[in-house]
Protein backbone atom coordinates (compact mmCIF):
# COMPACT_ATOMS: atom_id res chain seq x y z
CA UNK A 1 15.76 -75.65 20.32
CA UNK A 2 12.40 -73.42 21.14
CA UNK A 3 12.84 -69.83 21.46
CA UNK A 4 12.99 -68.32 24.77
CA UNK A 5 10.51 -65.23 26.09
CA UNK A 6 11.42 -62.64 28.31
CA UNK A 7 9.58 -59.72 30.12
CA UNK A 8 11.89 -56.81 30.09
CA UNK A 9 10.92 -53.78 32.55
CA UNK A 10 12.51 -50.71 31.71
CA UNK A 11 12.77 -48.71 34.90
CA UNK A 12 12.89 -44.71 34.66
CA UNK A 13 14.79 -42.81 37.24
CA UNK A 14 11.70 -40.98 38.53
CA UNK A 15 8.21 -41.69 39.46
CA UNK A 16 7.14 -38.85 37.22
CA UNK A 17 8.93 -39.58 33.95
CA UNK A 18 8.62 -39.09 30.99
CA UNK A 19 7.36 -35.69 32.30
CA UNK A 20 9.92 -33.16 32.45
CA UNK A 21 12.53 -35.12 30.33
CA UNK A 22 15.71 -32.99 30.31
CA UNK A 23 17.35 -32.61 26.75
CA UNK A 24 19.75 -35.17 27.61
CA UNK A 25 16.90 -37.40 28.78
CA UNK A 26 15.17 -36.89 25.86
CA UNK A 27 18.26 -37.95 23.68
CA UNK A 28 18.43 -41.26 24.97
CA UNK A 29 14.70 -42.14 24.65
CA UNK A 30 14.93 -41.01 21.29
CA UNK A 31 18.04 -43.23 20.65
CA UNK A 32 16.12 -45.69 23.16
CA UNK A 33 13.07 -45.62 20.31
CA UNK A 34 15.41 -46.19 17.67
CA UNK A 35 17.11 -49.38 19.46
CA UNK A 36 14.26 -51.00 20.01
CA UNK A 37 12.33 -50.49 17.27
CA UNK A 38 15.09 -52.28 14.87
CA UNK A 39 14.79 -55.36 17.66
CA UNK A 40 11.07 -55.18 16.82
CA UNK A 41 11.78 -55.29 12.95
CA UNK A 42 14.48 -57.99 13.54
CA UNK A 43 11.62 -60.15 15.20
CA UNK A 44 13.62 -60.29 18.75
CA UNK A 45 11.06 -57.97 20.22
CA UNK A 46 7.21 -59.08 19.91
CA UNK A 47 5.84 -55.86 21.73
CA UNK A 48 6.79 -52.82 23.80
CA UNK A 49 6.11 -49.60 24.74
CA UNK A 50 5.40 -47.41 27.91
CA UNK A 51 2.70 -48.57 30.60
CA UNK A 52 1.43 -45.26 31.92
CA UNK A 53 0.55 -46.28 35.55
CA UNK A 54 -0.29 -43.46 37.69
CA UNK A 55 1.47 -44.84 40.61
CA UNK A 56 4.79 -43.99 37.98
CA UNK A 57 5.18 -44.63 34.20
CA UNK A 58 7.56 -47.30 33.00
CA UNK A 59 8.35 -49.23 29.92
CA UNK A 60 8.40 -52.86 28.98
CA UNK A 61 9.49 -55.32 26.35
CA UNK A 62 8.65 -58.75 24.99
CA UNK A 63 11.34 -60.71 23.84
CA UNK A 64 12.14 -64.06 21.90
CA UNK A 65 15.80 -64.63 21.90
CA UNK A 66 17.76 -68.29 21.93
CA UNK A 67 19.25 -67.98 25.17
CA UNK A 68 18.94 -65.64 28.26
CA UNK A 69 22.29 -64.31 27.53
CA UNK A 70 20.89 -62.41 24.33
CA UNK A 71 17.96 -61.05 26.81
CA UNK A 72 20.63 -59.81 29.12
CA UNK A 73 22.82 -58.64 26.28
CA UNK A 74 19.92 -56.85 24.51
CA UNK A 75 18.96 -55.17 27.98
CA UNK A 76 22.50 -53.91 28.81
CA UNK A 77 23.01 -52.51 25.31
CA UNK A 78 19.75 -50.27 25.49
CA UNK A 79 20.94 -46.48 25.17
CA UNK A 80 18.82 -45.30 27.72
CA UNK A 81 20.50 -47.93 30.09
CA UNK A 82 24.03 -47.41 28.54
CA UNK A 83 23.68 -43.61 29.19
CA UNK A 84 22.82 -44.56 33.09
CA UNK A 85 19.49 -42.77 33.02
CA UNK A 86 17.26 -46.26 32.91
CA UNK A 87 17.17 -49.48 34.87
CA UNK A 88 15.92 -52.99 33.88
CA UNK A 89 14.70 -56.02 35.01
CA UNK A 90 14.62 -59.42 32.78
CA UNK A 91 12.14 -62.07 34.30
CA UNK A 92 12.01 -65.05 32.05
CA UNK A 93 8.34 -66.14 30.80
CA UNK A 94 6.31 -68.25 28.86
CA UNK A 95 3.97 -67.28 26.33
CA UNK A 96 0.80 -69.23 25.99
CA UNK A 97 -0.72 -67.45 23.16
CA UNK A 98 -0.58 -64.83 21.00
CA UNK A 99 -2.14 -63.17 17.75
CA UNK A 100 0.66 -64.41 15.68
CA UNK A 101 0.55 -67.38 16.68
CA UNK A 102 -2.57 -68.20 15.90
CA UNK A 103 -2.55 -70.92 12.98
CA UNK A 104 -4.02 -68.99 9.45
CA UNK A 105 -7.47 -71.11 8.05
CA UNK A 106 -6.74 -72.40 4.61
């Protein structure tokens, strides 16, 4: 069965974050960092990172997973969303092309 993609939006709980991050706040992005970056490693996350739009910062996340269910599982489990400070949304999507997926020339 192909692998499924996933846009993940991670939604911060002000327009201005990640400016003024409490300690607290800045605890869970750290953990947050940690979290996804062994997803990344693991292959289940292709990219993410923060999108710094002026109308308010958030983050985002491409995933390949087998099944929505590890998507949503992945999302919920985020420490940033565990420690109620972030929000997400999980919008399924298909990925034409990418660099790695580009076939290597003999």
């Amino acid at each position: 069965m192909p692998k499924q993609h996933f846009f993940m939006r991670l939604i911060a709980p002000r327009p201005i974050f990640p400016g003024g991050m409490t300690d607290e706040e800045l605890g869970l992005m750290k953990q947050h960092v940690q979290y996804v970056g062994h997803a990344f490693d693991a292959g289940v996350v292709l990219a993410f990172g923060p999108v710094l739009d002026p109308a308010g910062a958030f983050g985002i996340a491409l995933l390949e997973v087998d099944e929505g269910a590890e998507a949503e599982e992945f999302a919920r489990k985020d420490p940033s969303i565990v420690g109620g400070m972030n929000t997400f949304t999980l919008t399924p999507m298909k990925i034409a092309a990418s660099q790695s997926s580009k076939a290597v020339a003999p």
